[in-house]
N, C-alpha and C. Protein backbone atom coordinates (compact mmCIF):
# COMPACT_ATOMS: atom_id res chain seq x y z
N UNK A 1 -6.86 24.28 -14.22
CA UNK A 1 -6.35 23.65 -13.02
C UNK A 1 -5.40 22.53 -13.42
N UNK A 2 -4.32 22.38 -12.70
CA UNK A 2 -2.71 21.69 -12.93
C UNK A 2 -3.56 20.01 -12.19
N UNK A 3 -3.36 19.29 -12.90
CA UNK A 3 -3.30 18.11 -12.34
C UNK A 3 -2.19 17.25 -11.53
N UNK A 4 -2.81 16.50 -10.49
CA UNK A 4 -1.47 15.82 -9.96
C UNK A 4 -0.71 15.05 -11.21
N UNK A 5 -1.50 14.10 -11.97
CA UNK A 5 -0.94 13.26 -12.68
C UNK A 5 -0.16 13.81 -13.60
N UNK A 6 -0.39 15.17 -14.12
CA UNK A 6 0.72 16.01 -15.35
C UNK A 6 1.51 15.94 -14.50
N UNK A 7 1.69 16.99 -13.15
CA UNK A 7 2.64 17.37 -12.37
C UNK A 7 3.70 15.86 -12.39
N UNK A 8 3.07 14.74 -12.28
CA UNK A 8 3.94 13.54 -11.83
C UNK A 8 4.68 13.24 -12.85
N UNK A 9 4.20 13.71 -14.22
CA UNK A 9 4.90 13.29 -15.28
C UNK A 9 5.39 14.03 -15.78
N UNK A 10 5.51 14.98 -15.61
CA UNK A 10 6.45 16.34 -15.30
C UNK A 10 7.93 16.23 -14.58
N UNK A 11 7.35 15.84 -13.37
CA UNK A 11 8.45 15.49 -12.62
C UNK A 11 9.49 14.51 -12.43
N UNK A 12 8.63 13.25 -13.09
CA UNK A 12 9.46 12.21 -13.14
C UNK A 12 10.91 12.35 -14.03
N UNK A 13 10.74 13.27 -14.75
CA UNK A 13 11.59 13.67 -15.97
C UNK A 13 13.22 14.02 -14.58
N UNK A 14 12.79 14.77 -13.75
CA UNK A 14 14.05 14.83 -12.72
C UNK A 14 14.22 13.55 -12.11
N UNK A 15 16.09 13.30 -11.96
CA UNK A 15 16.25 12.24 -11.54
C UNK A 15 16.16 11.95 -10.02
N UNK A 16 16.00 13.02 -9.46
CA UNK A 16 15.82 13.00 -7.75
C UNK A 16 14.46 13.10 -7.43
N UNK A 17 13.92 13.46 -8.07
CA UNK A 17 12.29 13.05 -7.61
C UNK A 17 11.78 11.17 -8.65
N UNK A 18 12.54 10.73 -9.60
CA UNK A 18 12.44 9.71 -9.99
C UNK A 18 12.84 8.65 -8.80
N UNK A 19 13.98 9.20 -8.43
CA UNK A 19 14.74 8.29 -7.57
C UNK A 19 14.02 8.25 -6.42
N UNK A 20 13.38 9.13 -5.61
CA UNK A 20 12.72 9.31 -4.37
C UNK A 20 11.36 8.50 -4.57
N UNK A 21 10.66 8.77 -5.93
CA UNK A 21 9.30 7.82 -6.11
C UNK A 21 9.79 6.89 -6.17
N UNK A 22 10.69 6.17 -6.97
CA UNK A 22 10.58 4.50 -6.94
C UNK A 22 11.15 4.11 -5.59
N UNK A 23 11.62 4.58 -4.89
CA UNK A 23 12.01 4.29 -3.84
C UNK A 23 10.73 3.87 -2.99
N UNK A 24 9.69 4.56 -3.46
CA UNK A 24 8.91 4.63 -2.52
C UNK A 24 7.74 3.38 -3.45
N UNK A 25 8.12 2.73 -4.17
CA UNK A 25 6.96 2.27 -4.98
C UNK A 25 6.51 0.98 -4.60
N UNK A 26 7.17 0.17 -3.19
CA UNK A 26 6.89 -1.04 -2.22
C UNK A 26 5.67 -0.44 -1.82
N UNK A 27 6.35 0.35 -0.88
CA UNK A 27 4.83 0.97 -0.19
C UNK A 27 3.67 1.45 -0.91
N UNK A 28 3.90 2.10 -1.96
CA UNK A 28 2.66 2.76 -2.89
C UNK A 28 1.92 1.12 -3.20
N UNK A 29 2.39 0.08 -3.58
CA UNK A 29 2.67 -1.26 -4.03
C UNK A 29 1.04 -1.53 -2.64
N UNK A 30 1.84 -1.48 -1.63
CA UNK A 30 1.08 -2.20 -0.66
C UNK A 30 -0.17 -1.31 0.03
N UNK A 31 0.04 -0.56 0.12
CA UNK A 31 -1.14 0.69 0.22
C UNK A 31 -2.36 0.27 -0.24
N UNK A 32 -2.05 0.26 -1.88
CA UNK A 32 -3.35 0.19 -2.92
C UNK A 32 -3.64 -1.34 -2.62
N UNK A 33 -3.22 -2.26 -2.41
CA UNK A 33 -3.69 -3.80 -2.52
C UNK A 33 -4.62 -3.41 -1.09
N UNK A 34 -4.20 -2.77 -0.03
CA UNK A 34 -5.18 -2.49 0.91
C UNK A 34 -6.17 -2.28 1.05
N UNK A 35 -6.41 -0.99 0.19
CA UNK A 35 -7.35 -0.17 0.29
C UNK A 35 -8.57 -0.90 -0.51
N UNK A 36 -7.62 -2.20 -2.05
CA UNK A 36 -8.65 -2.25 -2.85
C UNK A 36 -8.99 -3.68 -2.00
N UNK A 37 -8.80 -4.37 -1.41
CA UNK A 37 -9.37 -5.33 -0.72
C UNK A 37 -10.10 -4.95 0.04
N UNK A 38 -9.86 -3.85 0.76
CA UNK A 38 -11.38 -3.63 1.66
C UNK A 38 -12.30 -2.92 1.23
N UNK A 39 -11.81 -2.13 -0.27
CA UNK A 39 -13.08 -1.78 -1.06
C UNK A 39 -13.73 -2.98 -1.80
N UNK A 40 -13.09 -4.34 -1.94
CA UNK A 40 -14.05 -5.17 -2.60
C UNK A 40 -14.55 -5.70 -1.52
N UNK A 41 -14.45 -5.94 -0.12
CA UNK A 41 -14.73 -6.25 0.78
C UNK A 41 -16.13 -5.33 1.04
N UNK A 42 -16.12 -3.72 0.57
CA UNK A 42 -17.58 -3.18 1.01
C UNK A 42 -17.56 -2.73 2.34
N UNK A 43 -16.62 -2.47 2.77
CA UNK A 43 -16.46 -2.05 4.67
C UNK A 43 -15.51 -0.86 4.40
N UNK A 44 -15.89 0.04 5.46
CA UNK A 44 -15.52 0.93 5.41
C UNK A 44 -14.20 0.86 6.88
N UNK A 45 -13.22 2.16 6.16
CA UNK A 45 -12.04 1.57 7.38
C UNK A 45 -12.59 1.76 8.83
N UNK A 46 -13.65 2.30 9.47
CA UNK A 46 -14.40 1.74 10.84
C UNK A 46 -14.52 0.49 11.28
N UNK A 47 -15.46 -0.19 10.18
CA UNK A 47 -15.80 -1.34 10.38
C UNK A 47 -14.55 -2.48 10.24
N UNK A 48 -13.56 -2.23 9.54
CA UNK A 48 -12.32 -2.85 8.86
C UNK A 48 -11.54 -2.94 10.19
N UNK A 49 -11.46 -1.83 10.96
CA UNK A 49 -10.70 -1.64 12.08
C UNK A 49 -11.56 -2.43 13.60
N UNK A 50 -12.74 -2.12 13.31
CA UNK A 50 -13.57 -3.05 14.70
C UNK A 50 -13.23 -5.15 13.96
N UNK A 51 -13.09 -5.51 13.22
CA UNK A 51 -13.17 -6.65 12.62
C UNK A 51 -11.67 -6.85 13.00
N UNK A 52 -11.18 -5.98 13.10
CA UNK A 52 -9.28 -6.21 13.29
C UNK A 52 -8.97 -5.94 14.86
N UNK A 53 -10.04 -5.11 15.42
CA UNK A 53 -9.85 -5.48 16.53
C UNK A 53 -8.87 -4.28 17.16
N UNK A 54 -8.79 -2.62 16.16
CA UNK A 54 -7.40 -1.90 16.18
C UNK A 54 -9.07 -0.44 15.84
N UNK A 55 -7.78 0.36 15.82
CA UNK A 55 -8.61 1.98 16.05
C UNK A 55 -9.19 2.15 14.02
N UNK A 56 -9.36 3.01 14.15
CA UNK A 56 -9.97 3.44 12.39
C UNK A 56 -8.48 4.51 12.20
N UNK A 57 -7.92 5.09 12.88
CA UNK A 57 -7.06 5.32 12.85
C UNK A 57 -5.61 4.82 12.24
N UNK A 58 -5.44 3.37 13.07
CA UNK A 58 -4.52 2.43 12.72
C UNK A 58 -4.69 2.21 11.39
N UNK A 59 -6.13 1.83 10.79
CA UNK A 59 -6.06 1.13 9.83
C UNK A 59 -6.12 2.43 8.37
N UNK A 60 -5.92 3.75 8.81
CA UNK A 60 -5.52 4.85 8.11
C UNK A 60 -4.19 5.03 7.69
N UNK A 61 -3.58 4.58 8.50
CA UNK A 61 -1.82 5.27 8.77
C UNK A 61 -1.81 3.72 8.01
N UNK A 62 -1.83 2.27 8.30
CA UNK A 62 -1.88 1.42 7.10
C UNK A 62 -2.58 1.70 5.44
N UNK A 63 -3.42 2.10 5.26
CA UNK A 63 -3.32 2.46 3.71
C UNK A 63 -2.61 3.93 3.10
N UNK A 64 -2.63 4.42 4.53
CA UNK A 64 -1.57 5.74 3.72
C UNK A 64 -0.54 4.90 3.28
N UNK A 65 0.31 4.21 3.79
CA UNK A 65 1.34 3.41 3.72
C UNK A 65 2.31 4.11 4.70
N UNK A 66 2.37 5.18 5.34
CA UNK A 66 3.28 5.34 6.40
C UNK A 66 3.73 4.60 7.51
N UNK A 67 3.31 3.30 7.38
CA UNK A 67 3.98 1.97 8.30
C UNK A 67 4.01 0.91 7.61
N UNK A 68 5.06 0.26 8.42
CA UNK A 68 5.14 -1.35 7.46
C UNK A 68 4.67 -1.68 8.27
N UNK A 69 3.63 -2.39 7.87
CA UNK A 69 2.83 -3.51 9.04
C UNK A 69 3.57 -5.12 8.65
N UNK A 70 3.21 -5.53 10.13
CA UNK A 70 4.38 -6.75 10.50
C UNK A 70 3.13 -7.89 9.73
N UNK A 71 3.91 -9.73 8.92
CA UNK A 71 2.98 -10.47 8.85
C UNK A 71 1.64 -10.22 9.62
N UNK A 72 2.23 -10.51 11.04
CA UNK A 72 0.73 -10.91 11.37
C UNK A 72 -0.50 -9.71 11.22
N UNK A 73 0.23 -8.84 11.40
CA UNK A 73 -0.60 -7.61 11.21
C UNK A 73 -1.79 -7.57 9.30
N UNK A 74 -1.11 -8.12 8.73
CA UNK A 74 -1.47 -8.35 7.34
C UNK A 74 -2.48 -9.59 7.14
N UNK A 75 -1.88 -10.62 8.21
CA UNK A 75 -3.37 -11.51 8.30
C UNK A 75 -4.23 -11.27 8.66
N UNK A 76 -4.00 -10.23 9.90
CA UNK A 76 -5.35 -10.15 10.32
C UNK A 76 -6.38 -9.11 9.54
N UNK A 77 -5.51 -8.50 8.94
CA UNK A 77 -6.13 -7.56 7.18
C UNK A 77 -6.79 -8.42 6.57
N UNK A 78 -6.20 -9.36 6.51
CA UNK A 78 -6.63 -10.31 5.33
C UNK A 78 -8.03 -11.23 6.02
N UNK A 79 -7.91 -11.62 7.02
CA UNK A 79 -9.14 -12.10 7.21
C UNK A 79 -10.57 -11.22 7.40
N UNK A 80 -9.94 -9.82 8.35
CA UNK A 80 -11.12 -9.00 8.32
C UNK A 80 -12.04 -8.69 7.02
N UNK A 81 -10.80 -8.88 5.71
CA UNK A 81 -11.69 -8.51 4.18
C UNK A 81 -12.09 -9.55 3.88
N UNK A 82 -11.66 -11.27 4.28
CA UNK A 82 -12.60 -12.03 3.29
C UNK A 82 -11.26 -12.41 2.33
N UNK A 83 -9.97 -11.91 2.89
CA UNK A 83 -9.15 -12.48 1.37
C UNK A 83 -7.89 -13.51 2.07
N UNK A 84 -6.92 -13.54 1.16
CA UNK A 84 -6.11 -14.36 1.56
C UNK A 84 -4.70 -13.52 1.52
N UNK A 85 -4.08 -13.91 2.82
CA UNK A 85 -2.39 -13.24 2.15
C UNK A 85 -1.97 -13.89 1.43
N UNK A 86 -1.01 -13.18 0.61
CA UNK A 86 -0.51 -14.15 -0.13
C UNK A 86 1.12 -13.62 -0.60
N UNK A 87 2.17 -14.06 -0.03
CA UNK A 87 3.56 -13.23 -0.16
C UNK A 87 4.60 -13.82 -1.19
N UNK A 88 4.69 -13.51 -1.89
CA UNK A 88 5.49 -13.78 -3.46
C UNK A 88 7.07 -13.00 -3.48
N UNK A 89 8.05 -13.72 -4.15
CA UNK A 89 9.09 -13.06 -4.41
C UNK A 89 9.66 -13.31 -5.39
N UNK A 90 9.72 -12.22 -6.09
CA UNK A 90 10.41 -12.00 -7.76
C UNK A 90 11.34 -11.72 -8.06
N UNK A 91 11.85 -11.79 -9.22
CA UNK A 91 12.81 -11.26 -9.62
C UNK A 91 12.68 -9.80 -9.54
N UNK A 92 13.92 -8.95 -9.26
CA UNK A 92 14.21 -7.74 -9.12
C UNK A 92 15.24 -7.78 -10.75
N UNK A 93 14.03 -6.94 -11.85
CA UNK A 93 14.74 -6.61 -12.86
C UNK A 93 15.70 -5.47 -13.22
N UNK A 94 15.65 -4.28 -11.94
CA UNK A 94 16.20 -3.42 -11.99
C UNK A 94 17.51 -3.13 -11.44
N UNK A 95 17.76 -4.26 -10.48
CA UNK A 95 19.32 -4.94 -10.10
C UNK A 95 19.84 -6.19 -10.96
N UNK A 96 21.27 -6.42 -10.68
CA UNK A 96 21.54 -7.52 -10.72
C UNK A 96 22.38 -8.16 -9.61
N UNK A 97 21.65 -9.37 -9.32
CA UNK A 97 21.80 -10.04 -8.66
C UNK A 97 23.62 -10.24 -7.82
N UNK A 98 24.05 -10.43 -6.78
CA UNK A 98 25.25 -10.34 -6.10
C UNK A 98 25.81 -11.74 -5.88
């Protein structure tokens, strides 16, 4: 059986599926900080979603990453787990600057 992770490193080797993943690597980025805060949190996305006050649904389509959720939407993430937001901005090493 073919693994995703060969397949990915397989693929990355093309530059249009390279280009299409990093494109996408904000969101992959913000997804996982999701998912792993409310797994250290110990709540499951039901309970994550009654604490937020939104469907179990909502808070699905947020760790898929198929939406950008707005600040406030992220605080109120952040308090339902017990954590803190916290929004940082870096250097972008893969541009240069204009």
């Amino acid at each position: 059986m073919t693994k995703v992770r060969d397949l990915h490193e397989k693929w990355m080797d093309d530059p249009a599926y390279r280009e299409a993943y990093e494109a996408l690597e904000e969101e992959f980025t913000l997804a996982s900080a999701l998912i792993e805060a409310r797994a250290r949190a110990g709540i499951t996305q039901e309970e994550l979603a009654r604490r937020m006050e939104t469907t179990q649904s909502t808070v699905a389509r947020l760790e898929g990453g198929r939406v950008r959720p707005s600040t406030r939407t992220l605080e109120r993430f952040a308090k339902a787990t017990g954590t803190r937001l916290k929004i940082i901005f870096e250097p972008d090493t893969t541009r240069h600057a204009s």
